[in-house]
N, C-alpha and C. Protein backbone atom coordinates (compact mmCIF):
# COMPACT_ATOMS: atom_id res chain seq x y z
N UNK A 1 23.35 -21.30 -15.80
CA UNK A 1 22.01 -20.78 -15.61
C UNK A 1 21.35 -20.61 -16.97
N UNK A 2 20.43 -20.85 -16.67
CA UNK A 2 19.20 -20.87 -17.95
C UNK A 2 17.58 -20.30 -18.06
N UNK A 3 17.35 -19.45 -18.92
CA UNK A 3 16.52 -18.75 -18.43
C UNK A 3 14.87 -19.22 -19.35
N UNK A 4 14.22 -20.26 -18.22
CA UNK A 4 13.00 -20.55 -18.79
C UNK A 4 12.38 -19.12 -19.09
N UNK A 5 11.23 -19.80 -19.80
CA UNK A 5 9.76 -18.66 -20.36
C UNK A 5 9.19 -18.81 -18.79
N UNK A 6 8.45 -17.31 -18.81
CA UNK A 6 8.00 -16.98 -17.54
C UNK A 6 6.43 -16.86 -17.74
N UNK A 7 6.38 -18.51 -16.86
CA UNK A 7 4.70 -18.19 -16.98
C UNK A 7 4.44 -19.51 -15.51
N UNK A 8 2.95 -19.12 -15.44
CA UNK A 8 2.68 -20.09 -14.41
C UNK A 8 2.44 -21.31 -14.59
N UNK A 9 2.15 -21.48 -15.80
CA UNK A 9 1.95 -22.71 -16.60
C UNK A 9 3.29 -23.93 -16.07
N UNK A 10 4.20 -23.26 -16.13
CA UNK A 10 5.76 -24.14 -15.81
C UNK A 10 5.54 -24.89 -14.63
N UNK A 11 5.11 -24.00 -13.32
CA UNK A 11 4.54 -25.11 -12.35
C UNK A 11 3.58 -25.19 -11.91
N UNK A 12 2.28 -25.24 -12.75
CA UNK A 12 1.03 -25.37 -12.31
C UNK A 12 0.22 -24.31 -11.25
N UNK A 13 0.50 -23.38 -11.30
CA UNK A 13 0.14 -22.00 -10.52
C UNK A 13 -1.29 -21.51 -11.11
N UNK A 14 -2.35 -21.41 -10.24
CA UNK A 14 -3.28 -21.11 -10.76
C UNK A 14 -3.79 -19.57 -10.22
N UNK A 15 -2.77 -19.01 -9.46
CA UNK A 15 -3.43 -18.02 -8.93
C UNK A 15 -2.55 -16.75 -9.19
N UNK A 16 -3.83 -16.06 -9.96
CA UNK A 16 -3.88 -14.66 -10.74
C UNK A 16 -3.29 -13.59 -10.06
N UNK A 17 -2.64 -13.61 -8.80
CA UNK A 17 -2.47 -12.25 -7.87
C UNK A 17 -1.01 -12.98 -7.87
N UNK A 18 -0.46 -13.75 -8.30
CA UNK A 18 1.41 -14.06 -8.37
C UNK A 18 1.46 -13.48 -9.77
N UNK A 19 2.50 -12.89 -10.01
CA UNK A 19 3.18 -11.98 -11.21
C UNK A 19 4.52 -12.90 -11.32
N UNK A 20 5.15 -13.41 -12.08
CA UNK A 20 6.59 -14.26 -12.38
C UNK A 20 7.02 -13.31 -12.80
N UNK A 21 8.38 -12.76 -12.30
CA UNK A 21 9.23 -11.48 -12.84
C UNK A 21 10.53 -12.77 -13.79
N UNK A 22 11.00 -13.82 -13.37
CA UNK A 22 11.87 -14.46 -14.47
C UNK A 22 11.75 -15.57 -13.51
N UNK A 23 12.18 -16.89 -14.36
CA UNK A 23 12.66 -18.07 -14.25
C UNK A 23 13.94 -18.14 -14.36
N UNK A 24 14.35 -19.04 -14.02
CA UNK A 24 16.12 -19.33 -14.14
C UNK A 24 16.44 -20.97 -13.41
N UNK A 25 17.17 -21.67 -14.42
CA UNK A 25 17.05 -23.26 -14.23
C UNK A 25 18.65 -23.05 -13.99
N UNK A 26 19.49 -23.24 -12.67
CA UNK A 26 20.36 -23.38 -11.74
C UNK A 26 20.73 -25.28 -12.06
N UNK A 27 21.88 -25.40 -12.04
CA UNK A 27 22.23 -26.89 -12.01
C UNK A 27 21.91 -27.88 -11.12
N UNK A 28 21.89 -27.24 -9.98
CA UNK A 28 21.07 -27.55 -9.25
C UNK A 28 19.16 -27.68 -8.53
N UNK A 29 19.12 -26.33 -8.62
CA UNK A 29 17.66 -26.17 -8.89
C UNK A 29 17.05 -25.52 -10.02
N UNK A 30 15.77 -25.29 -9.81
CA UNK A 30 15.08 -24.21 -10.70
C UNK A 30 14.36 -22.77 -9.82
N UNK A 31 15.16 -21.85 -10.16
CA UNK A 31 14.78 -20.74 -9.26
C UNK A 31 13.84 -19.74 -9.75
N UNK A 32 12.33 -19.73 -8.85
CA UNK A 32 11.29 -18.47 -9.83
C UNK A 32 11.46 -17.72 -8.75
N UNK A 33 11.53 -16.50 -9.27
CA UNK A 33 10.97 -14.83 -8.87
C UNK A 33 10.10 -14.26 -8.99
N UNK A 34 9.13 -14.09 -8.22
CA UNK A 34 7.68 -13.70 -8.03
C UNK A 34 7.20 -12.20 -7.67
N UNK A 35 6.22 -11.65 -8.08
CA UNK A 35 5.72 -11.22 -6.87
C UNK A 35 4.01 -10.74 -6.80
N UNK A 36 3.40 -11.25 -5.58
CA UNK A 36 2.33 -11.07 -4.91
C UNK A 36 1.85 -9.44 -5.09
N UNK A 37 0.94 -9.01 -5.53
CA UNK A 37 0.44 -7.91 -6.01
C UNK A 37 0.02 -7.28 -4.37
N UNK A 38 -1.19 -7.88 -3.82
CA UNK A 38 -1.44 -7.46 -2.66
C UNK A 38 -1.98 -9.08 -1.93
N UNK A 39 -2.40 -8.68 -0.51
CA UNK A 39 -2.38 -10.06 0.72
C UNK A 39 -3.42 -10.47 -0.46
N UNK A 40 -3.63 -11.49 -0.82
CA UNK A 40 -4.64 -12.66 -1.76
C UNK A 40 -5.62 -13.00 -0.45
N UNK A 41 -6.86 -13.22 -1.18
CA UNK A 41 -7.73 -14.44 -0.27
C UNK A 41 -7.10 -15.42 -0.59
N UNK A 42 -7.57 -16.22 0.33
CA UNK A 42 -7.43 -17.77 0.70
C UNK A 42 -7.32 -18.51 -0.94
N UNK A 43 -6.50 -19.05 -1.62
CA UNK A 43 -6.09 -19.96 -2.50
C UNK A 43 -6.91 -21.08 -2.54
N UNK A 44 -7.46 -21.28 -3.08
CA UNK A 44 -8.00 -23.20 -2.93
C UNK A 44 -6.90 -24.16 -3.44
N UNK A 45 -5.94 -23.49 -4.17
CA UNK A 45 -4.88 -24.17 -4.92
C UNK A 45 -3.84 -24.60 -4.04
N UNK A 46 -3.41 -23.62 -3.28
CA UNK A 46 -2.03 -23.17 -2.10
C UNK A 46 -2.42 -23.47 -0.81
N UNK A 47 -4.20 -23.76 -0.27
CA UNK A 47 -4.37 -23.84 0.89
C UNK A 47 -3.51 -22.89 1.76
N UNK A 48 -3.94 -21.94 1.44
CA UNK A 48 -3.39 -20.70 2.21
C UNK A 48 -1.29 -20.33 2.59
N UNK A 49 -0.93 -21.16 1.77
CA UNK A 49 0.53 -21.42 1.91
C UNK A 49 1.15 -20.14 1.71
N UNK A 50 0.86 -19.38 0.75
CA UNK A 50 1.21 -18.42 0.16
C UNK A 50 1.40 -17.11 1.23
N UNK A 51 -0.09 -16.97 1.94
CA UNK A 51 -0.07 -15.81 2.89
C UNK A 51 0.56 -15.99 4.34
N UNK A 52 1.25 -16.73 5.02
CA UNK A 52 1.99 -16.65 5.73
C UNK A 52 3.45 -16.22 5.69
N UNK A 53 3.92 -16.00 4.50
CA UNK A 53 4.98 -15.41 4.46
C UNK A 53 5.36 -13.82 4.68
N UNK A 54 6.52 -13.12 5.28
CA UNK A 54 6.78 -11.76 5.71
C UNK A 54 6.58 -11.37 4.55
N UNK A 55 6.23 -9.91 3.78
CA UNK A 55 6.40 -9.36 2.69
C UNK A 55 7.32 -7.73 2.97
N UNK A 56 8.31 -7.87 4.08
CA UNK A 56 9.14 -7.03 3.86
C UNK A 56 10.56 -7.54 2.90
N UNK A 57 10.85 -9.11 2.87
CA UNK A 57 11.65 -9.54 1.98
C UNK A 57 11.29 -10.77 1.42
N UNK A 58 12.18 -10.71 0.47
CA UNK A 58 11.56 -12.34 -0.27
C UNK A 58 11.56 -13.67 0.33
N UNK A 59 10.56 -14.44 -0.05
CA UNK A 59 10.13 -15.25 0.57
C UNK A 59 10.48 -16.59 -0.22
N UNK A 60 11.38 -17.69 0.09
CA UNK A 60 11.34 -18.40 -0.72
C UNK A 60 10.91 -19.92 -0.06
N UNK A 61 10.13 -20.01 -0.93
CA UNK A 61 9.11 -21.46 -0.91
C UNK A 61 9.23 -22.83 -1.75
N UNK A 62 9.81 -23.96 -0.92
CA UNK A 62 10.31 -24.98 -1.79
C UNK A 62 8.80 -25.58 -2.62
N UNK A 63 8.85 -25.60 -3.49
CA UNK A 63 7.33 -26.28 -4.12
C UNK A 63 7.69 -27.66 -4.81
N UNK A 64 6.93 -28.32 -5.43
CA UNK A 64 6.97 -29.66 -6.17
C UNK A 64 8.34 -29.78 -7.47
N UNK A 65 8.56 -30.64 -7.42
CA UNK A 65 9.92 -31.27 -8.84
C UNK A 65 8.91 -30.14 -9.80
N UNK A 66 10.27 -29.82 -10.69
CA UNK A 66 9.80 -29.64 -12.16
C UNK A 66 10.65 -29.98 -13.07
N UNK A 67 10.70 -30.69 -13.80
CA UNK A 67 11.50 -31.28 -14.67
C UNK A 67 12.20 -32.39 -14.12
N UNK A 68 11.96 -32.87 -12.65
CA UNK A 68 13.32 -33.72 -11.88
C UNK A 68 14.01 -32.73 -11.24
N UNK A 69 13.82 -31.57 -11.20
CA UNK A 69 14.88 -30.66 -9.99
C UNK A 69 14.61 -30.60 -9.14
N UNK A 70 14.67 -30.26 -7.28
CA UNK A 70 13.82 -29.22 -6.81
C UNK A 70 13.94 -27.90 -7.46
N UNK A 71 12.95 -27.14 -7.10
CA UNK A 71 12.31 -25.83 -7.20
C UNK A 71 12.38 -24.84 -6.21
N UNK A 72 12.55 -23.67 -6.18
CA UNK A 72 12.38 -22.89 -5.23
C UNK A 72 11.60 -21.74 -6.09
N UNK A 73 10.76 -21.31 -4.76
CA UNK A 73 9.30 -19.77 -5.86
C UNK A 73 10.07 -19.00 -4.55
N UNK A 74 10.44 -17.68 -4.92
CA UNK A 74 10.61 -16.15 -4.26
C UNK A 74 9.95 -15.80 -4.71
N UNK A 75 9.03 -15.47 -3.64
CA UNK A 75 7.65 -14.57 -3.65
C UNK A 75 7.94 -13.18 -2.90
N UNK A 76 7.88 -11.83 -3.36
CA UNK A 76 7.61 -10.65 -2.63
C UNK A 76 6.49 -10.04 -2.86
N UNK A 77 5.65 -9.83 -1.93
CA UNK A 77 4.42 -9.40 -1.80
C UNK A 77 5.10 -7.22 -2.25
N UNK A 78 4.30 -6.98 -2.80
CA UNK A 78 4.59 -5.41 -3.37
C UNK A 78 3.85 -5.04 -2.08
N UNK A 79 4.09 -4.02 -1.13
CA UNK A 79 3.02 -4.04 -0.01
C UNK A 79 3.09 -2.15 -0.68
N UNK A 80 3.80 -1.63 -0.99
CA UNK A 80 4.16 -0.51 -1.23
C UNK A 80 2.84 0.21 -2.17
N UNK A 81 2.59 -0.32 -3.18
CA UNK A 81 1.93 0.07 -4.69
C UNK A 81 0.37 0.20 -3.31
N UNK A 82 0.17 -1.02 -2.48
CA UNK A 82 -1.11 -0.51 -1.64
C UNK A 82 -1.09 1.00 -1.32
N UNK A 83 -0.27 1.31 -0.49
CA UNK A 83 -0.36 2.56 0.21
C UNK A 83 -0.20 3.89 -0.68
N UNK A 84 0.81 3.31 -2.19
CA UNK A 84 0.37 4.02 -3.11
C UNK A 84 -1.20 4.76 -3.58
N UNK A 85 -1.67 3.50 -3.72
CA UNK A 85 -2.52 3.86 -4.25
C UNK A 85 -3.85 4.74 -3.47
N UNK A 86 -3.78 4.01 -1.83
CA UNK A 86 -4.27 4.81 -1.11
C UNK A 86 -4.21 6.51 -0.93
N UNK A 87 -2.79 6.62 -1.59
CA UNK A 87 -2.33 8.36 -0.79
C UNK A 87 -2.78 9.02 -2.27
N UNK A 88 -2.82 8.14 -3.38
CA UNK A 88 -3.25 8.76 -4.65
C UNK A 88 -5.04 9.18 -4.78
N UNK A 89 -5.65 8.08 -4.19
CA UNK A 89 -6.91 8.33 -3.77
C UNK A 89 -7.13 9.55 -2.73
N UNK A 90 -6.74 9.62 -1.56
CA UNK A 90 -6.98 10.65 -0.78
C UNK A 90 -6.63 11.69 -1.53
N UNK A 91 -5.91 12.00 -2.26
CA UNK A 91 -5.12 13.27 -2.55
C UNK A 91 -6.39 14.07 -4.09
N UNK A 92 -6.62 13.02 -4.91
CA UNK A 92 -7.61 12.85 -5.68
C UNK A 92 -8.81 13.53 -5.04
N UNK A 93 -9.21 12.95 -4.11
CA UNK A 93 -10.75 12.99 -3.52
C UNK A 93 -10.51 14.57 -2.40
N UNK A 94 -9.10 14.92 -2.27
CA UNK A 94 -8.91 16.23 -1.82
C UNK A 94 -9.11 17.24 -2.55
N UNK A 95 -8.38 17.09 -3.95
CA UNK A 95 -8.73 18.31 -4.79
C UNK A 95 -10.03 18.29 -5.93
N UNK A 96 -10.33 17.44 -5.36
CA UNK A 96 -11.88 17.13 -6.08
C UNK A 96 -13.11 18.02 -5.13
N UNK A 97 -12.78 17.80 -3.68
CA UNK A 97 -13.38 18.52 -2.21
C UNK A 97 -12.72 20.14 -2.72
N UNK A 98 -11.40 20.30 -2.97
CA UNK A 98 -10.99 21.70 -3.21
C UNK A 98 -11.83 22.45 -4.04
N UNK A 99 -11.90 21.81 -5.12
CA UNK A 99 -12.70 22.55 -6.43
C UNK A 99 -13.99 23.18 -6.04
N UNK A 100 -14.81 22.84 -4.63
CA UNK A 100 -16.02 23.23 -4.51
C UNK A 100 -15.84 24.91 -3.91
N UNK A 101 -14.35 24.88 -2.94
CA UNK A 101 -14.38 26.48 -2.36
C UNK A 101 -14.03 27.30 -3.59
N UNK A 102 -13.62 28.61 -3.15
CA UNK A 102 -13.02 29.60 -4.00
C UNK A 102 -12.09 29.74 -3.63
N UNK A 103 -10.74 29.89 -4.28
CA UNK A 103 -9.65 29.50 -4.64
C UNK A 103 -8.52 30.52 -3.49
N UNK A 104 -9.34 31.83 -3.11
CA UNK A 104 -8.76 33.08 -2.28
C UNK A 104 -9.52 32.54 -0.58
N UNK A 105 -10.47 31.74 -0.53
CA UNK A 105 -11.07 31.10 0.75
C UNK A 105 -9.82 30.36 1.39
N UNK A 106 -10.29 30.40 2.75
CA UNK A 106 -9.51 29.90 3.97
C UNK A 106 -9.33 28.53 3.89
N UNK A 107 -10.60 27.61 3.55
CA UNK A 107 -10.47 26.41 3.55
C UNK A 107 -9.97 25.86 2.20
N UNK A 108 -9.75 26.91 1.37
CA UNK A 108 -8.79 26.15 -0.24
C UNK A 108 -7.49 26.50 0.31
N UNK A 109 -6.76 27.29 0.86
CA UNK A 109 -5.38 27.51 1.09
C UNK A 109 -5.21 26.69 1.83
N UNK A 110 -5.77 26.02 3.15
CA UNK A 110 -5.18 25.14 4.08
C UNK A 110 -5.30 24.12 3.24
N UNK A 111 -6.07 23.29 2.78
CA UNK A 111 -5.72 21.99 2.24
C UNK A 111 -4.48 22.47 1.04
N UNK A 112 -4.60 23.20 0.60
CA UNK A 112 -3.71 23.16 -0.49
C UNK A 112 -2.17 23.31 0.45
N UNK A 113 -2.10 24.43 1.23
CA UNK A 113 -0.71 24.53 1.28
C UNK A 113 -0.41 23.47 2.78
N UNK A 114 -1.16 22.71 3.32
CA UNK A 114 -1.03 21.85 4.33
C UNK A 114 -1.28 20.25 3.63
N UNK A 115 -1.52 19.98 2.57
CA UNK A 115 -1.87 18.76 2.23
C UNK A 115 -0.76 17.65 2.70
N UNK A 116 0.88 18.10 2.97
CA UNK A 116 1.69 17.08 3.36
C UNK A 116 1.09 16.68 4.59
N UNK A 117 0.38 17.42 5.53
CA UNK A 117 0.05 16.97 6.51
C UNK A 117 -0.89 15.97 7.00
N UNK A 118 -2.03 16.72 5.80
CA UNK A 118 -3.19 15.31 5.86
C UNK A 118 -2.42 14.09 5.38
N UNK A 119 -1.54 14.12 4.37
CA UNK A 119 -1.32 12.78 3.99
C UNK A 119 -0.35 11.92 4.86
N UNK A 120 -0.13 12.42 6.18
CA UNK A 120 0.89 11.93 6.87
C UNK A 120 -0.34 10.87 7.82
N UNK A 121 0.47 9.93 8.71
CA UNK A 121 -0.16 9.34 9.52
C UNK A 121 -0.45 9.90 10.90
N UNK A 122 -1.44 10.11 11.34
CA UNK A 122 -2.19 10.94 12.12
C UNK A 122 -1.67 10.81 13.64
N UNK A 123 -1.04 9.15 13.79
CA UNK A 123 -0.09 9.00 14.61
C UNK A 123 1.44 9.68 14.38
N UNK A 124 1.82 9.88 13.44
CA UNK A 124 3.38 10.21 13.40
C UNK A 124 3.26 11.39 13.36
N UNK A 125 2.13 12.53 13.60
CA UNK A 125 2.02 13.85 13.60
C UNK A 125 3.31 14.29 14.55
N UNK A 126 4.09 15.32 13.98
CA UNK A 126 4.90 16.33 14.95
C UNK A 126 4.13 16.66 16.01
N UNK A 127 4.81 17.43 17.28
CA UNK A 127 4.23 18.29 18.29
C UNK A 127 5.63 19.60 18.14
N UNK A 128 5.84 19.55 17.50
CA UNK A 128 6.73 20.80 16.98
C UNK A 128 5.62 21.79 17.00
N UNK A 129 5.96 23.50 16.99
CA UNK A 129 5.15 24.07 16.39
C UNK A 129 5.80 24.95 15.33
N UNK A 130 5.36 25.49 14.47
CA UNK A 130 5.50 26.24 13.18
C UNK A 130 4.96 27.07 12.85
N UNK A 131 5.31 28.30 11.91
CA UNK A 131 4.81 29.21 12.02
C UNK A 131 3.37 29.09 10.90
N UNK A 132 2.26 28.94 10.69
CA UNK A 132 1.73 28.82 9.63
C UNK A 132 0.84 30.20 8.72
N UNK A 133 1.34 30.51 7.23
CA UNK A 133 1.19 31.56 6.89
C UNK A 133 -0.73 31.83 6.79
N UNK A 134 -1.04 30.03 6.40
CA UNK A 134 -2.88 30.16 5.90
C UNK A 134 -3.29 30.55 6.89
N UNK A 135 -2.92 30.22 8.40
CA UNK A 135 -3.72 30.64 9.74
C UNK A 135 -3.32 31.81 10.17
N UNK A 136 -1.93 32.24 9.77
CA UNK A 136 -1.30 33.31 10.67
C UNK A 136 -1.39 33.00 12.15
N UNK A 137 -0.71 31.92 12.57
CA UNK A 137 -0.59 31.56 13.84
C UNK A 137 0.52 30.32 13.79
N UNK A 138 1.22 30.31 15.26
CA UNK A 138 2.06 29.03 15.20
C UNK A 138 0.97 28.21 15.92
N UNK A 139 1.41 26.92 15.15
CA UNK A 139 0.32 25.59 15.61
C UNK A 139 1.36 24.61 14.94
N UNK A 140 0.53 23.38 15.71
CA UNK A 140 1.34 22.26 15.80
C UNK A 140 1.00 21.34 14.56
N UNK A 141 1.28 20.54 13.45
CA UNK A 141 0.90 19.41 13.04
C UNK A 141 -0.82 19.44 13.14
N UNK A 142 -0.89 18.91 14.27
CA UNK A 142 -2.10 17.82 14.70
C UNK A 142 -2.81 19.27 14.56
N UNK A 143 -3.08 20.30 15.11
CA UNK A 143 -3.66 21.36 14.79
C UNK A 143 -4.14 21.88 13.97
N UNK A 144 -3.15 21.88 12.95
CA UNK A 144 -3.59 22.07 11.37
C UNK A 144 -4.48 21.21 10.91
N UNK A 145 -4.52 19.97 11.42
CA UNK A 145 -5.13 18.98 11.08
C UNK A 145 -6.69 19.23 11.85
N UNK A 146 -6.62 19.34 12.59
CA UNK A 146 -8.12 20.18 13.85
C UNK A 146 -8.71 21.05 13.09
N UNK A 147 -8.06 22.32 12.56
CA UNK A 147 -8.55 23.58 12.06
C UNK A 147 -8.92 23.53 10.87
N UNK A 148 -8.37 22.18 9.45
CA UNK A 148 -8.61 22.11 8.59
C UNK A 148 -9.78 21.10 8.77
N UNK A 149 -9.83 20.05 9.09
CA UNK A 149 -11.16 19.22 8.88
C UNK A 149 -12.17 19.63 8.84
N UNK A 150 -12.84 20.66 9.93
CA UNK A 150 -14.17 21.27 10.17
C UNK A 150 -14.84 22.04 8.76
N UNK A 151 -13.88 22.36 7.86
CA UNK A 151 -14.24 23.06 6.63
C UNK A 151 -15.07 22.25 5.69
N UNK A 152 -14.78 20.88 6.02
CA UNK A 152 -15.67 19.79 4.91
C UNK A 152 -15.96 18.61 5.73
N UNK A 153 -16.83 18.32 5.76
CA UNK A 153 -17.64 17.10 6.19
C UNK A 153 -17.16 15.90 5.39
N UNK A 154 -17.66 16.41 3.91
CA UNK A 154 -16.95 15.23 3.19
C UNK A 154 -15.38 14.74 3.32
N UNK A 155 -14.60 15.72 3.36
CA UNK A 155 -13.32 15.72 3.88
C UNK A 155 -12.57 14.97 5.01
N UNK A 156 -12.96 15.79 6.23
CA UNK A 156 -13.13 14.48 7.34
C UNK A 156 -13.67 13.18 7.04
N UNK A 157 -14.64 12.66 6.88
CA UNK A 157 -14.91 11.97 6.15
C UNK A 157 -13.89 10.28 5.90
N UNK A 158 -13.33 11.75 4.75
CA UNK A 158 -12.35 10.75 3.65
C UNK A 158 -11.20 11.00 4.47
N UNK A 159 -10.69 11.37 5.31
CA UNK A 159 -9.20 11.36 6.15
C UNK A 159 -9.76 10.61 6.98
N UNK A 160 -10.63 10.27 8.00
CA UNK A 160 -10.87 9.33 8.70
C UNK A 160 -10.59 7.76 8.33
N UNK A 161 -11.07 7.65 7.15
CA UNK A 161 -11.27 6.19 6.43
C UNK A 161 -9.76 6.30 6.06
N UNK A 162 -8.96 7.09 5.43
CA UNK A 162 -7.56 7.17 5.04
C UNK A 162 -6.88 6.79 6.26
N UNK A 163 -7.05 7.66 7.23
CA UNK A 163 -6.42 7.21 8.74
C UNK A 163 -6.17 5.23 9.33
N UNK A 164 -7.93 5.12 8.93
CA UNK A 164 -8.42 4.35 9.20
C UNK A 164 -7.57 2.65 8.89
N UNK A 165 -7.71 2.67 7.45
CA UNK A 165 -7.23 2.13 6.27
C UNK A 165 -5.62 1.89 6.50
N UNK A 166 -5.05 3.18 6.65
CA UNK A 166 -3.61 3.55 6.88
C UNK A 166 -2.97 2.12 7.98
N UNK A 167 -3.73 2.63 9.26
CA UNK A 167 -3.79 2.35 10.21
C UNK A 167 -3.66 0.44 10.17
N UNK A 168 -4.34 0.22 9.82
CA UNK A 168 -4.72 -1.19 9.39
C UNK A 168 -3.68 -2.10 8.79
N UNK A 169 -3.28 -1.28 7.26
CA UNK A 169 -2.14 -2.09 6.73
C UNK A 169 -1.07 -1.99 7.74
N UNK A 170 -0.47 -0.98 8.16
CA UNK A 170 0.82 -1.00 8.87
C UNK A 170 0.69 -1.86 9.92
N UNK A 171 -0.31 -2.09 10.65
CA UNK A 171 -0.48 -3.01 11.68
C UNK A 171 -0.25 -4.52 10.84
N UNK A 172 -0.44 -4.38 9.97
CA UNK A 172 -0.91 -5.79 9.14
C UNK A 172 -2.44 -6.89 9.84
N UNK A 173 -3.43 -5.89 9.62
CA UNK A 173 -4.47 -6.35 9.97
C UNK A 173 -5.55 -6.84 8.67
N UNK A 174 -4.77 -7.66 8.18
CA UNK A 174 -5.32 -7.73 6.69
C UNK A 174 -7.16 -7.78 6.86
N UNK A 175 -7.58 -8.45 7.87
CA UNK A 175 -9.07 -8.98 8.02
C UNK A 175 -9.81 -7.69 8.01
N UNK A 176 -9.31 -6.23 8.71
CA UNK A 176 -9.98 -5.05 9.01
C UNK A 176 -10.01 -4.43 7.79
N UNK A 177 -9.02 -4.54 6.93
CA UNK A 177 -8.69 -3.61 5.95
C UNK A 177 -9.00 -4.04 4.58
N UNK A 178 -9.62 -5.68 4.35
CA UNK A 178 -10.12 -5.82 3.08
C UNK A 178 -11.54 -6.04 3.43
N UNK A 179 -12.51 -5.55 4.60
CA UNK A 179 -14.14 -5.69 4.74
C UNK A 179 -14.43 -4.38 5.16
C-alpha cells in the first residue's frame, strides 16, 4: 500500500462538497476515502451519481482507471454535523429569546431548566410523567412543551421550524428540507 497526495485533482473531481480524508494505491486497486459534507445538488459532473447512495455507511463507487488501475471512491455522507448544527442553532436562538425575560420569571426557568426537552424530537416525547420543580406540578414531556411555548411567540416560532426541519432530515426528505 501506498499512500497518494489527497486531492481531487488525482481523479478529476470537480465537486466542492467531497472532502478526500486519504488515498491509498492497493496492488490491485486505488482506494479513496471520502466524505460528502451534506446531500449536494445535482452535480453536472457526476450526473447525480453521487446522491443515490445510503449515508448511514460507506459507499463505495467504482469510477474511471487512474494510472491503469481500477479505482474505487468511499464516499460517507457526514449526515450527523447537519443535525449538529441544527440543535446548535435552536439552542443559540433559545438563549438569545432567554435574555429578554428576567432571570427569577417563570418563562426563564422553564426554558432553562427544560431545554433537554425542547431539543428532543417532538415525536419521541415521553408520556411518562415527572415531577417538575419550574411548574410545581407532575406533567408529561409533551406538556412541558405546551406550557413552555405560549411564553414566546418568537420561540414557538423557532421550535416549530426546528421540529419541522428535524422532521424532514430523519425522513430523508432532502427536497422539503433544502427549500
Amino acid at each position: 500500500m501506498e499512500l497518494f497526495k489527497n486531492t481531487t485533482d488525482l481523479i478529476g473531481l470537480k465537486d466542492n462538497n467531497i472532502t478526500i480524508s486519504f488515498v491509498l494505491k492497493h496492488q490491485t486497486h486505488i482506494e479513496i476515502r471520502a466524505k460528502l459534507d451534506y446531500l449536494a445538488p445535482a452535480c453536472p459532473f457526476c450526473q447525480r451519481n453521487m446522491i443515490k447512495y445510503d449515508f448511514q455507511k460507506p459507499s463505495t463507487i467504482p469510477i474511471l482507471d487512474v494510472q491503469g488501475m481500477p479505482t474505487l471512491f468511499k464516499l460517507k455522507r457526514r449526515r450527523f454535523h447537519i443535525i449538529q448544527h441544527l440543535s446548535r442553532a435552536m439552542m443559540s436562538t433559545k438563549i438569545a429569546i432567554m435574555k429578554s425575560f428576567d432571570t427569577q420569571s417563570l418563562p426563564y426557568r422553564a426554558m432553562k431548566n427544560h431545554w433537554r426537552i425542547l431539543q428532543k424530537d417532538s415525536r419521541k416525547l415521553s408520556l411518562e410523567t415527572f415531577y417538575s420543580r419550574t411548574f410545581r406540578q407532575t406533567l408529561t414531556p409533551r406538556e412541558v412543551v405546551h406550557k413552555t411555548l405560549p411564553f414566546s411567540k418568537e420561540l414557538r416560532y423557532y421550535y416549530d421550524l426546528y421540529q419541522i426541519l428535524h422532521f424532514h432530515f430523519q425522513e430523508k426528505q432532502a427536497s422539503h428540507f433544502w427549500t
